[in-house]
Protein backbone atom coordinates (compact mmCIF):
# COMPACT_ATOMS: atom_id res chain seq x y z
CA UNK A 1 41.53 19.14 -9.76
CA UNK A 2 38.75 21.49 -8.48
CA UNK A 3 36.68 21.44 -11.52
CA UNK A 4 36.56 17.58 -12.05
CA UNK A 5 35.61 17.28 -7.79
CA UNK A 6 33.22 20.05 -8.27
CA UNK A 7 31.49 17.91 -11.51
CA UNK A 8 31.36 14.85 -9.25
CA UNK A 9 29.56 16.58 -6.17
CA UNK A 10 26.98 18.51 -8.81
CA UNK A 11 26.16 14.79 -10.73
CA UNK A 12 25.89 13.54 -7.27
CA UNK A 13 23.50 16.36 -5.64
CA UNK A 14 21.23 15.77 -9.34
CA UNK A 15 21.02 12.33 -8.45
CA UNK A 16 19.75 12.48 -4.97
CA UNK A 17 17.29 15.10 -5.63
CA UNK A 18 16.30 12.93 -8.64
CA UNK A 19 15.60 10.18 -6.46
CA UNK A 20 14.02 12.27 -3.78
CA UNK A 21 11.83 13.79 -6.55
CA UNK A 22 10.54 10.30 -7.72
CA UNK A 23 10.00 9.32 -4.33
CA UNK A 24 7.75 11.94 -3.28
CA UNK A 25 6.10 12.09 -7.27
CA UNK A 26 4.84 8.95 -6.32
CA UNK A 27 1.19 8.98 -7.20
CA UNK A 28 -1.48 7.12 -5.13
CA UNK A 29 -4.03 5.37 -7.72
CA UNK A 30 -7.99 5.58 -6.48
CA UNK A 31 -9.81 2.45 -7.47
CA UNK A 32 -13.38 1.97 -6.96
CA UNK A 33 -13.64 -2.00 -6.85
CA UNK A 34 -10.77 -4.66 -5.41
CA UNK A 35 -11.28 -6.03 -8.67
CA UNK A 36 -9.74 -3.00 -10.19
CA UNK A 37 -6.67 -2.82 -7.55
CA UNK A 38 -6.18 -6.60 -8.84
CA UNK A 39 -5.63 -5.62 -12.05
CA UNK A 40 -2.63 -2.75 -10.98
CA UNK A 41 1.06 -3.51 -11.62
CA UNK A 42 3.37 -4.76 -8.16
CA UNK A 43 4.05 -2.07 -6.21
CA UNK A 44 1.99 0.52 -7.52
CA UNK A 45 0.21 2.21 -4.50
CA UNK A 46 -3.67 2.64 -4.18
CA UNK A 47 -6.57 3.61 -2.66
CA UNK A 48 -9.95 1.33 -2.38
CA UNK A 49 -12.67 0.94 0.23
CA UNK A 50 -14.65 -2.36 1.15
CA UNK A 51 -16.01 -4.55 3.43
CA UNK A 52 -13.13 -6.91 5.98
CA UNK A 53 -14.03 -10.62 5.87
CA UNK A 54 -12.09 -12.81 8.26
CA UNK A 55 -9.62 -10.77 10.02
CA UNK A 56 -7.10 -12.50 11.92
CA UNK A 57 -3.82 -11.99 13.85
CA UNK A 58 -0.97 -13.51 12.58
CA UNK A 59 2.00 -12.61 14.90
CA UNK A 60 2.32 -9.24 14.99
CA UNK A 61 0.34 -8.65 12.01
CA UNK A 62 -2.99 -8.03 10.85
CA UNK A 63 -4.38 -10.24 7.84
CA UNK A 64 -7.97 -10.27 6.55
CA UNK A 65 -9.36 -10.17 3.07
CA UNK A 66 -11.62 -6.97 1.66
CA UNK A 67 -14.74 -7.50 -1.03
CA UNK A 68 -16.06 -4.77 -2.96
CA UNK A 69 -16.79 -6.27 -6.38
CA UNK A 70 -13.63 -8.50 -5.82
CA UNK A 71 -11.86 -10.19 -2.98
CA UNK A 72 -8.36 -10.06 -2.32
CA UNK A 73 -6.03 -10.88 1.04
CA UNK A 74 -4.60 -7.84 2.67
CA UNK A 75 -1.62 -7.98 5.10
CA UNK A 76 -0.90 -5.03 7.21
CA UNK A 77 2.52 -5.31 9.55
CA UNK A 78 2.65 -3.90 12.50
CA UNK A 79 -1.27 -2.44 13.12
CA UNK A 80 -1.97 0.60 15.65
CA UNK A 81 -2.70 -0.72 18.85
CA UNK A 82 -5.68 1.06 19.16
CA UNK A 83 -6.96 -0.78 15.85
CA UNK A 84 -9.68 -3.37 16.42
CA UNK A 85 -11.24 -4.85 13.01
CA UNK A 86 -14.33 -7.15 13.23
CA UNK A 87 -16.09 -8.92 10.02
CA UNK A 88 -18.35 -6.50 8.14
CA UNK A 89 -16.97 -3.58 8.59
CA UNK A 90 -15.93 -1.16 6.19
CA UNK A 91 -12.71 0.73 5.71
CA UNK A 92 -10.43 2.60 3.96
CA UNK A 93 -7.12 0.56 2.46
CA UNK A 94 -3.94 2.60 1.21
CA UNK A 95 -1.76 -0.37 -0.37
CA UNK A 96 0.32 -1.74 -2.64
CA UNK A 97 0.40 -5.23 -4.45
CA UNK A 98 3.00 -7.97 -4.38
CA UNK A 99 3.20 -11.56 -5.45
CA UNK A 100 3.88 -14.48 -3.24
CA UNK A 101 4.21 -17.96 -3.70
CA UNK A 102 -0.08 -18.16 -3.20
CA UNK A 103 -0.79 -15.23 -5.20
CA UNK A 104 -0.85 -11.27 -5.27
CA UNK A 105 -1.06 -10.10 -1.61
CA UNK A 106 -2.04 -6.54 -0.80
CA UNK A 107 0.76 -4.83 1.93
CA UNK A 108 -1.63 -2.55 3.77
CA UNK A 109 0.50 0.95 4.46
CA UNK A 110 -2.78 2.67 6.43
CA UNK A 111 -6.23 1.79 6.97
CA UNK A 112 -8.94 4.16 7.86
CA UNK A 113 -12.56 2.91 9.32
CA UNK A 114 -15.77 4.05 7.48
CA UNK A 115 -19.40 3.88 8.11
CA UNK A 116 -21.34 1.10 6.46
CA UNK A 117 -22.50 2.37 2.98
């Protein structure tokens, strides 16, 4: 009886440190152009920097698209306060991709200002 209980608990401590390994093994991909980020699988997390065209404020999210060889929508829920993003400027995007019924949408995670290059 205290072998096969002891079996369980080990295959069940291997699987949630298997899981918790994956989780934190996920790798961030760095992309140079939007055009680049398009071409990424859903849900695969990355890194690109361009310029914010048409932000609005969409109930209590942010939505504006980025260009930087490319153009695509990005949709970041639930903004910092402090965070105030005006046409032209230029930032730092940490996303992932997903489809939606109009496209591929990019789910902003973070989103870091940058001086104009």
């Amino acid at each position: 009886m205290f072998h096969s209980s002891f079996l369980w608990v080990a295959f069940i401590g291997l699987f949630v440190s298997g899981v918790w390994i994956e989780w934190l093994d996920r790798e961030i991909v760095l992309v140079d152009y939007v055009s680049d980020a398009l071409a990424l699988p859903n849900g695969v997390r990355f890194l690109v920097q361009g310029e914010v065209f048409r932000p609005r404020v969409l109930t209590s999210a942010l939505v504006f698209d980025i260009s930087n060889r490319g153009v695509m929508t990005c949709y970041y829920r639930h903004p910092p306060e402090s965070l105030f993003l005006f046409s032209h400027d230029w930032v730092v995007v940490r996303a992932s991709l997903v489809s939606t019924i109009n496209g591929r949408l990019c789910v902003v995670s973070s989103l870091e200002a940058l001086d104009a290059p």
